[in-house]
PDB file of N, CA and C in Angstrom:
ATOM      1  N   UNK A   1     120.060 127.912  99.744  1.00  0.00           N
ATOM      2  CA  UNK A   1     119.759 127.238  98.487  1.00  0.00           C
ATOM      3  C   UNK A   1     119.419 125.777  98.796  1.00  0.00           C
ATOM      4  N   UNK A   2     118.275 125.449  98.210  1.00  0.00           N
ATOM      5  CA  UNK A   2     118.166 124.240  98.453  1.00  0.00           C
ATOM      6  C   UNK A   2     118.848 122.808  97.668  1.00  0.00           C
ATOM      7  N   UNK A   3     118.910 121.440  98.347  1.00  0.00           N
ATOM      8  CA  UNK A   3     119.902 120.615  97.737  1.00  0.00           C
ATOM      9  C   UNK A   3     119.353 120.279  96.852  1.00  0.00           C
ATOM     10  N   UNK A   4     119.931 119.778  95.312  1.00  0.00           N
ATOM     11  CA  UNK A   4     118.830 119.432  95.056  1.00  0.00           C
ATOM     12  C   UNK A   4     120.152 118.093  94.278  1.00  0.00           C
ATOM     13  N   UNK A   5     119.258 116.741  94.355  1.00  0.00           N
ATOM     14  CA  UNK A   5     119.858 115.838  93.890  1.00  0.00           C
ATOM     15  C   UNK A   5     120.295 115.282  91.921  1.00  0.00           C
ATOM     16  N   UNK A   6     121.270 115.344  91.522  1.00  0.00           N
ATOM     17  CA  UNK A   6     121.424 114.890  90.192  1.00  0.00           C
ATOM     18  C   UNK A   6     122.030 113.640  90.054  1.00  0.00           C
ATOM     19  N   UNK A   7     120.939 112.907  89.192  1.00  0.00           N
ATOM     20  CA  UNK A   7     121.375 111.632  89.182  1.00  0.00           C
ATOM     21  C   UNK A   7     122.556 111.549  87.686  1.00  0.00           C
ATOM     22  N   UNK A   8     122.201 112.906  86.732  1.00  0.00           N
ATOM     23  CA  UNK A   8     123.607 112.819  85.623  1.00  0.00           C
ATOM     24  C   UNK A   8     123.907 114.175  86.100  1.00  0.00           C
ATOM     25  N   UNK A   9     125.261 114.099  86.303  1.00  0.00           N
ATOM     26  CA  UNK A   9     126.301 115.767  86.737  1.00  0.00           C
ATOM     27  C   UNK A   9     126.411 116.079  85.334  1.00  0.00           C
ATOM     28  N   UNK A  10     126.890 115.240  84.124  1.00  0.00           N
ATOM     29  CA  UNK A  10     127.296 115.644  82.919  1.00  0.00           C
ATOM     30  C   UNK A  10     125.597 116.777  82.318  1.00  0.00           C
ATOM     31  N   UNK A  11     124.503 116.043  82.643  1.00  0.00           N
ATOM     32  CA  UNK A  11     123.142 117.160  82.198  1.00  0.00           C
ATOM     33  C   UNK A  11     123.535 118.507  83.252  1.00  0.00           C
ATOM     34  N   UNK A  12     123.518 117.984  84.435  1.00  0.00           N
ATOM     35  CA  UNK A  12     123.236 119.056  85.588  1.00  0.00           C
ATOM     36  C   UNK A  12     124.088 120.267  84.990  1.00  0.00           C
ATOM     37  N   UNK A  13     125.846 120.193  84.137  1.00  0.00           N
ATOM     38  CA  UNK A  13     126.262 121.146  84.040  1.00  0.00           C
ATOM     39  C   UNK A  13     125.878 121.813  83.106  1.00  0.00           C
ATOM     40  N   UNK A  14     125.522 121.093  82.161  1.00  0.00           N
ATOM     41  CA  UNK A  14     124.909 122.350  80.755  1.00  0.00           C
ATOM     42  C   UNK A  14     124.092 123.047  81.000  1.00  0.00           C
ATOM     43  N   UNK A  15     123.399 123.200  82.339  1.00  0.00           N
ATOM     44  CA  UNK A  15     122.499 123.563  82.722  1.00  0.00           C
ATOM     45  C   UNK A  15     123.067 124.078  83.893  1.00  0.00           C
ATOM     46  N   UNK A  16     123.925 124.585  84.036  1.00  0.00           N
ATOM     47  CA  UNK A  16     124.650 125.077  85.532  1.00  0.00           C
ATOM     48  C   UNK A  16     124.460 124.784  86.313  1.00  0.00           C
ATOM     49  N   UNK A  17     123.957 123.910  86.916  1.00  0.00           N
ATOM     50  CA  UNK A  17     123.795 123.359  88.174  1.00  0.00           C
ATOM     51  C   UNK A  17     124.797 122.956  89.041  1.00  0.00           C
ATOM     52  N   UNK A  18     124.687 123.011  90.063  1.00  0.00           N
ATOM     53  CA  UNK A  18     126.250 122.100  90.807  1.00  0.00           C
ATOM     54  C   UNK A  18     125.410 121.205  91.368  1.00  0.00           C
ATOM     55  N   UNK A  19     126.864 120.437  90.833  1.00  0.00           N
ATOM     56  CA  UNK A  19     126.539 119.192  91.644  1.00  0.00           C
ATOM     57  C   UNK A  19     127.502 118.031  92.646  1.00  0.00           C
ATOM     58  N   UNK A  20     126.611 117.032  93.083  1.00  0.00           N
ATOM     59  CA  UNK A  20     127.925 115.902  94.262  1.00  0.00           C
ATOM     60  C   UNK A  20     127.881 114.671  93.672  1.00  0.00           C
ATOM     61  N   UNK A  21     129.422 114.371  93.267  1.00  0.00           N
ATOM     62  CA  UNK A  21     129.654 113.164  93.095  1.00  0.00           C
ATOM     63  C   UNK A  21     129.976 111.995  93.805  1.00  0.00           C
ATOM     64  N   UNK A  22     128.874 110.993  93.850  1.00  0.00           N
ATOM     65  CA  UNK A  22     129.364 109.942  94.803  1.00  0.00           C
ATOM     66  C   UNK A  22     129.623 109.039  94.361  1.00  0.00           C
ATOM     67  N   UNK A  23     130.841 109.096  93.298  1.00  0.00           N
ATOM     68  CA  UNK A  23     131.395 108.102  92.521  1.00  0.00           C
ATOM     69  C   UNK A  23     132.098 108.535  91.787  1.00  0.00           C
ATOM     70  N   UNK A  24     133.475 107.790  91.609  1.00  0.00           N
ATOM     71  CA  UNK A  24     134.671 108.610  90.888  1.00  0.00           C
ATOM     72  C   UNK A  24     133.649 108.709  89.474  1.00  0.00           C
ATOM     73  N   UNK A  25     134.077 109.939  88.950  1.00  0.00           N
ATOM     74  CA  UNK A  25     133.784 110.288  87.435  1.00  0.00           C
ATOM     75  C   UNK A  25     135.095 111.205  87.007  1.00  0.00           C
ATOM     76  N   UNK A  26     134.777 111.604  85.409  1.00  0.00           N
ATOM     77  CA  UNK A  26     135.528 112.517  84.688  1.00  0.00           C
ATOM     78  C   UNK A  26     135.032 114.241  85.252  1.00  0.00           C
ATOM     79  N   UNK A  27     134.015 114.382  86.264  1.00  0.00           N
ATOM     80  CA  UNK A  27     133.690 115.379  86.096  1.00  0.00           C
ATOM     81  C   UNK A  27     133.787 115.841  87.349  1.00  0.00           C
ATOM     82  N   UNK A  28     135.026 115.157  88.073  1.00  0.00           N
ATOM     83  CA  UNK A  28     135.293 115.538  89.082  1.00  0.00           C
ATOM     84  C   UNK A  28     135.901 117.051  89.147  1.00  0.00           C
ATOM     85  N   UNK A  29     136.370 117.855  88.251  1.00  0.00           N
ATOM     86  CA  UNK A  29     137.293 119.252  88.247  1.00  0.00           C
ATOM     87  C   UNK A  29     135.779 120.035  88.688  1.00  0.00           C
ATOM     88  N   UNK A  30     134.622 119.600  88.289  1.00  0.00           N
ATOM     89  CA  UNK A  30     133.573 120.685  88.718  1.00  0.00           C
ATOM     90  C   UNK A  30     132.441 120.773  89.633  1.00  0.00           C
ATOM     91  N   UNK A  31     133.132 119.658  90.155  1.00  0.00           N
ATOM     92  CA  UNK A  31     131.727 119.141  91.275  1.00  0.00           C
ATOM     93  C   UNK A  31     132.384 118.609  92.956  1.00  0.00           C
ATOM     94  N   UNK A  32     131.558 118.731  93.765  1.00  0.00           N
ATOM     95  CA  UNK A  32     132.023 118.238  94.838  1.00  0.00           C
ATOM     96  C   UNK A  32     131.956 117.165  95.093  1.00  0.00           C
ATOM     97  N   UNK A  33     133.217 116.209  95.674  1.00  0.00           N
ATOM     98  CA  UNK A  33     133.605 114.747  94.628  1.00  0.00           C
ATOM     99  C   UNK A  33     133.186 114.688  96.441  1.00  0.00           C
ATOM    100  N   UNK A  34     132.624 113.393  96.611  1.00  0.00           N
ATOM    101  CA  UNK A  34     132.609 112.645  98.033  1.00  0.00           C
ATOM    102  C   UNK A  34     133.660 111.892  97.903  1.00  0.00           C
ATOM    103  N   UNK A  35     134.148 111.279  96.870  1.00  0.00           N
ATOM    104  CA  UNK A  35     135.377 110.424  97.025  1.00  0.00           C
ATOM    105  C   UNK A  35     136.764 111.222  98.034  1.00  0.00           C
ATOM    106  N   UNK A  36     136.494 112.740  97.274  1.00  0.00           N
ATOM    107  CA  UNK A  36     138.049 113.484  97.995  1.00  0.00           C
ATOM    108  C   UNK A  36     137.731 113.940  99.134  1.00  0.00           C
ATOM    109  N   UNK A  37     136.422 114.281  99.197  1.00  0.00           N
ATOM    110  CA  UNK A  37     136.303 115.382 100.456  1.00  0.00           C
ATOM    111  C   UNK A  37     135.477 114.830 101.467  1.00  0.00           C
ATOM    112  N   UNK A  38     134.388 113.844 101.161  1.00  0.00           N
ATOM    113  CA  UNK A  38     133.970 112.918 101.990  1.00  0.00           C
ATOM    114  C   UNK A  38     132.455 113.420 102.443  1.00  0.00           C
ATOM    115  N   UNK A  39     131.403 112.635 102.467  1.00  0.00           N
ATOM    116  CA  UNK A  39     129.821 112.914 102.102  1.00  0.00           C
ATOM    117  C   UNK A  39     129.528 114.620 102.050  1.00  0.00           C
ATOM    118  N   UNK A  40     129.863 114.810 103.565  1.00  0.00           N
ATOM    119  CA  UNK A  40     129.223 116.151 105.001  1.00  0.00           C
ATOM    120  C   UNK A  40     129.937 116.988 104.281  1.00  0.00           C
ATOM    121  N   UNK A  41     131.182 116.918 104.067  1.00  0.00           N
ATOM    122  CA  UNK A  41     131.816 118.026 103.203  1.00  0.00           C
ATOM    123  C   UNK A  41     131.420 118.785 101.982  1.00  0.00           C
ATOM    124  N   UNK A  42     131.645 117.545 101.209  1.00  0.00           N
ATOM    125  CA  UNK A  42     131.251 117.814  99.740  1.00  0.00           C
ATOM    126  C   UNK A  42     130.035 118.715  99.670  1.00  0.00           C
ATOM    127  N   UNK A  43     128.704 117.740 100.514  1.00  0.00           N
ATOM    128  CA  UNK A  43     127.652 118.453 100.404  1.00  0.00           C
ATOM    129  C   UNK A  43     127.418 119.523 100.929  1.00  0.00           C
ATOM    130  N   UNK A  44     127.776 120.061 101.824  1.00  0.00           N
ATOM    131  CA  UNK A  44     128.128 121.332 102.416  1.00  0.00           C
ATOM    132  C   UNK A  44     128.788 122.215 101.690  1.00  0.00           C
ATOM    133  N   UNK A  45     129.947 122.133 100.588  1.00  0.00           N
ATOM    134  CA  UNK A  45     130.712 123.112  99.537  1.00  0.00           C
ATOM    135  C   UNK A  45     129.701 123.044  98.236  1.00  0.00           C
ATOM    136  N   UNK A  46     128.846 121.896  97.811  1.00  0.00           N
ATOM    137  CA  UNK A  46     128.560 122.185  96.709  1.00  0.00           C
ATOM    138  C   UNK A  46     127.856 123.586  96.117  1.00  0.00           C
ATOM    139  N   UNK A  47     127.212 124.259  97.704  1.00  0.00           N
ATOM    140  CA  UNK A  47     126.417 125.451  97.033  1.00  0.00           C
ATOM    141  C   UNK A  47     127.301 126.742  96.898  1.00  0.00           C
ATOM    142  N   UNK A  48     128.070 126.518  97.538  1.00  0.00           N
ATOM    143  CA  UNK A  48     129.067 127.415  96.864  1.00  0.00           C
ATOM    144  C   UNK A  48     129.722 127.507  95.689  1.00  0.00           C
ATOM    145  N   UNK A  49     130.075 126.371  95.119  1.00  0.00           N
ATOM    146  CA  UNK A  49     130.724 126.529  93.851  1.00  0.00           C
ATOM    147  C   UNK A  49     130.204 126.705  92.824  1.00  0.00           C
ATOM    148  N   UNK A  50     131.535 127.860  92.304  1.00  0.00           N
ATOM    149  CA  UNK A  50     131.115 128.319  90.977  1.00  0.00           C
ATOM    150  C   UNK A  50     131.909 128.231  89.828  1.00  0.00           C
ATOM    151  N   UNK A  51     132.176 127.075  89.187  1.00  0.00           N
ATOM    152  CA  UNK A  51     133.142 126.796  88.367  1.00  0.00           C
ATOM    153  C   UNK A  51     132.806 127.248  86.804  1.00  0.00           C
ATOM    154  N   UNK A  52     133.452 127.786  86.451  1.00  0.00           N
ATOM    155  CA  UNK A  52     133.262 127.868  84.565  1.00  0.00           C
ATOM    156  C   UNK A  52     132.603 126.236  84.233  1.00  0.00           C
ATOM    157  N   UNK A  53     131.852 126.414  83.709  1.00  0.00           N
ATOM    158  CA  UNK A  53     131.057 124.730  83.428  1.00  0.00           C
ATOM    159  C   UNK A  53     131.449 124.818  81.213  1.00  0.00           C
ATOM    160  N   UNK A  54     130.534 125.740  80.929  1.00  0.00           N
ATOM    161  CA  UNK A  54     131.174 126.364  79.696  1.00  0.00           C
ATOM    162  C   UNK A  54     132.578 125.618  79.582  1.00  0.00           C
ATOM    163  N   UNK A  55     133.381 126.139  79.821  1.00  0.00           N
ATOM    164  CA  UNK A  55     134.699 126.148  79.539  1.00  0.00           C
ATOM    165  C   UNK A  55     135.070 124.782  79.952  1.00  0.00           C
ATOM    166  N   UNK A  56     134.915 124.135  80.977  1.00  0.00           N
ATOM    167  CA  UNK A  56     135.135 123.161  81.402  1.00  0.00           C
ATOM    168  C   UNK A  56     134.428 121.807  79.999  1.00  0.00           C
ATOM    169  N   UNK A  57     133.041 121.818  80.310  1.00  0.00           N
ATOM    170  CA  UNK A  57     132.431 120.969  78.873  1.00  0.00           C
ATOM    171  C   UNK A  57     133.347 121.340  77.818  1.00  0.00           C
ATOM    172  N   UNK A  58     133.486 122.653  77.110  1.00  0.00           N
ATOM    173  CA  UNK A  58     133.909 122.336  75.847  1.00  0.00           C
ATOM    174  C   UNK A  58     135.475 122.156  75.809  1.00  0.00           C
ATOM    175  N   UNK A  59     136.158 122.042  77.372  1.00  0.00           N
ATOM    176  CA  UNK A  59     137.773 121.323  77.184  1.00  0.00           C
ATOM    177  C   UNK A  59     137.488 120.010  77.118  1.00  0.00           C
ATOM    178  N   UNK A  60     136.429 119.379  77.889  1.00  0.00           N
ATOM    179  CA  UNK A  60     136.132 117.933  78.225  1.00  0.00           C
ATOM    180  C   UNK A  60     135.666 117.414  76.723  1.00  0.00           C
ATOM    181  N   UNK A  61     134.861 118.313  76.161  1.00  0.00           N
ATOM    182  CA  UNK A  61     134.254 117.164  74.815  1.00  0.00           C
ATOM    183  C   UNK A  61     135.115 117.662  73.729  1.00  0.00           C
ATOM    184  N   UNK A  62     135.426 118.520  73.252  1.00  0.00           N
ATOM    185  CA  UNK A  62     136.108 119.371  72.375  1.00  0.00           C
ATOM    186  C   UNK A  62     137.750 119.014  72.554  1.00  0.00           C
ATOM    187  N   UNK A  63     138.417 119.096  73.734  1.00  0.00           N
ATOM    188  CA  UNK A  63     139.569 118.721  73.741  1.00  0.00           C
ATOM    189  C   UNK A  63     139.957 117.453  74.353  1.00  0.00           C
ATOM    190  N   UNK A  64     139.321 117.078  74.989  1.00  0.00           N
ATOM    191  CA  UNK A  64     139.665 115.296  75.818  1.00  0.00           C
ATOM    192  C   UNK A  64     139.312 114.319  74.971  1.00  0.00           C
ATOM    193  N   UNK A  65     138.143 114.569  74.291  1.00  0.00           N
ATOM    194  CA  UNK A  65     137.234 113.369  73.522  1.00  0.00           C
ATOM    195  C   UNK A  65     137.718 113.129  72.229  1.00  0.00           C
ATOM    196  N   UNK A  66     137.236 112.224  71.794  1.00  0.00           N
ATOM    197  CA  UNK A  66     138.052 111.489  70.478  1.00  0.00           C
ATOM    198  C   UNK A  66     136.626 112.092  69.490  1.00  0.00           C
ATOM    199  N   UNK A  67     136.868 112.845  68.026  1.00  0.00           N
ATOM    200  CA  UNK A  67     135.639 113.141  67.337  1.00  0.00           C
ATOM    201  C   UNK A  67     135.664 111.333  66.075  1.00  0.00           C
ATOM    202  N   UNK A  68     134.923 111.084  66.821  1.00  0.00           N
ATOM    203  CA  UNK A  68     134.961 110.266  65.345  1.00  0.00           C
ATOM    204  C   UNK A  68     134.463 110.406  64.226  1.00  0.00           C
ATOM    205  N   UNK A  69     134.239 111.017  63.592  1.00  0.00           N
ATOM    206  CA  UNK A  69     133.515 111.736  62.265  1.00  0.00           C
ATOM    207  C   UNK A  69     134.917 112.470  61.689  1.00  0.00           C
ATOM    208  N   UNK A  70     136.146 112.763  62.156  1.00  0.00           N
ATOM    209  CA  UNK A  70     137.687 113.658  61.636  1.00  0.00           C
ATOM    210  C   UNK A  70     138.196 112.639  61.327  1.00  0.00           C
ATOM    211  N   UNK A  71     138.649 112.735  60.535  1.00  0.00           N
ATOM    212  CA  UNK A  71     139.819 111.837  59.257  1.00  0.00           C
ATOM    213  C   UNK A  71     140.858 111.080  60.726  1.00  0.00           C
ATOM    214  N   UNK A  72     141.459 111.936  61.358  1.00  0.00           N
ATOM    215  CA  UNK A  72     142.240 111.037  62.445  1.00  0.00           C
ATOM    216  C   UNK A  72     142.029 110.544  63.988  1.00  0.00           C
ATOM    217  N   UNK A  73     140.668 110.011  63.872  1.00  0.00           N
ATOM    218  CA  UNK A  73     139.772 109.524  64.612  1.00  0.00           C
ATOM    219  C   UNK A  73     140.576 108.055  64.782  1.00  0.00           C
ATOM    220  N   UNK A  74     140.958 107.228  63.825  1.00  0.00           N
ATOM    221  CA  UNK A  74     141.024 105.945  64.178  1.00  0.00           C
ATOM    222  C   UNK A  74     142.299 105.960  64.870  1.00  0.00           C
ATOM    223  N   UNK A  75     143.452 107.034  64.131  1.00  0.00           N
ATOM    224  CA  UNK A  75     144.793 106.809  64.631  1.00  0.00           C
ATOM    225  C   UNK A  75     145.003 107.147  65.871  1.00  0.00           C
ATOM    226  N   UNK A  76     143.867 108.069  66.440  1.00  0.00           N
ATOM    227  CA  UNK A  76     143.820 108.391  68.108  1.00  0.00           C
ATOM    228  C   UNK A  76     143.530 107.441  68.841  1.00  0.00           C
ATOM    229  N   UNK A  77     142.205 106.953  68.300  1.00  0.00           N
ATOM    230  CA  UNK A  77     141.761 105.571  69.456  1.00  0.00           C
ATOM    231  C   UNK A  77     142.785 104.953  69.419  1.00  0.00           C
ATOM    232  N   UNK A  78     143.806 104.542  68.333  1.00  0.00           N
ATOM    233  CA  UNK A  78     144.922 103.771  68.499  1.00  0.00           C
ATOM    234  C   UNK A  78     145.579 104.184  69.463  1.00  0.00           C
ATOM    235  N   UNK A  79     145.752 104.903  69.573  1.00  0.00           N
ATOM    236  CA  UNK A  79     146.898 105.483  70.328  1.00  0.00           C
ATOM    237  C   UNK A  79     146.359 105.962  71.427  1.00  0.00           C
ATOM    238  N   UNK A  80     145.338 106.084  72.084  1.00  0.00           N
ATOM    239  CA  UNK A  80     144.896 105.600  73.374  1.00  0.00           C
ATOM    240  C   UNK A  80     144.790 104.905  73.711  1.00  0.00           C
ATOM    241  N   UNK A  81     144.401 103.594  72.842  1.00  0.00           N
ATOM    242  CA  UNK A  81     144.177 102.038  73.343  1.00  0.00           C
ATOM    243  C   UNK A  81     145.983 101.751  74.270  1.00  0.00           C
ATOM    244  N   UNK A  82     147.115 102.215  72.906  1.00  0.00           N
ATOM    245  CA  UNK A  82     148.296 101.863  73.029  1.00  0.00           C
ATOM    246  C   UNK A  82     148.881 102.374  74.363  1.00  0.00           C
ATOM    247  N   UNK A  83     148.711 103.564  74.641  1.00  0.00           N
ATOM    248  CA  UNK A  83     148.719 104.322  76.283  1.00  0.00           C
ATOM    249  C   UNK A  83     148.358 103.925  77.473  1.00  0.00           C
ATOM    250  N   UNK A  84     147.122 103.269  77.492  1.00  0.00           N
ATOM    251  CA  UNK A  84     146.556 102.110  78.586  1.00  0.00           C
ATOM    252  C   UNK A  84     147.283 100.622  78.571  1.00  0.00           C
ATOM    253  N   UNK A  85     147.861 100.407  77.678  1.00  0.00           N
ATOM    254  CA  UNK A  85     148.265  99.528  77.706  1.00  0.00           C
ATOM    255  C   UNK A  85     147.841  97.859  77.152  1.00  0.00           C
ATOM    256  N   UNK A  86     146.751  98.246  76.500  1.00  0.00           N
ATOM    257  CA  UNK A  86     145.921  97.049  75.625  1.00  0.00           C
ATOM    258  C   UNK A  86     146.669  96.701  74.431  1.00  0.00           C
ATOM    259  N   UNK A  87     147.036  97.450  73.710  1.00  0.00           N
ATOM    260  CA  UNK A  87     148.249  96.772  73.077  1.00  0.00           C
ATOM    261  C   UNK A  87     149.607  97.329  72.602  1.00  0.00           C
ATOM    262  N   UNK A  88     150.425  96.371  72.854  1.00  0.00           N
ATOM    263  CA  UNK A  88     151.837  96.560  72.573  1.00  0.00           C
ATOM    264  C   UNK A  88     152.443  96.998  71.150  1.00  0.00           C
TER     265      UNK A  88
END
């Protein structure tokens, strides 16, 4: 299979693609991260993997992400801001 380079992993997956991250991201659970495994590696495992991407996107936007358009949109950002530590 040939390599083929993605400059957004977040497009590459809706579109199944695998891909290598050479830079920490959120989308490290589905891609071969160079940060953990290191250039030669990563790029060498990426054609193998076959991760649920599906499932993965709709835990990432659907369950990680804040909807702001739902009635308790503001009280979340609060309370993420408050978790990082921005305010007391």
């Amino acid at each position: 299979m040939p390599l083929k380079i993605q400059l957004l992993p977040n497009l590459a997956f809706s579109f199944t693609e695998p891909a290598v991250l050479f830079r920490r991201s959120n989308f490290h659970h589905v891609a071969a991260n160079v940060h953990n495994l290191g250039p030669s590696e990563a790029i060498s495992r990426v054609a193998e993997m076959k991760p649920d991407y599906d499932a993965y996107l709709g835990w990432f936007l659907l369950g990680m992400s804040i909807h702001s358009g739902k009635p308790d949109a503001n009280t979340k950002i609060l309370d993420a801001i408050k978790r990082t530590g921005w305010v007391a």
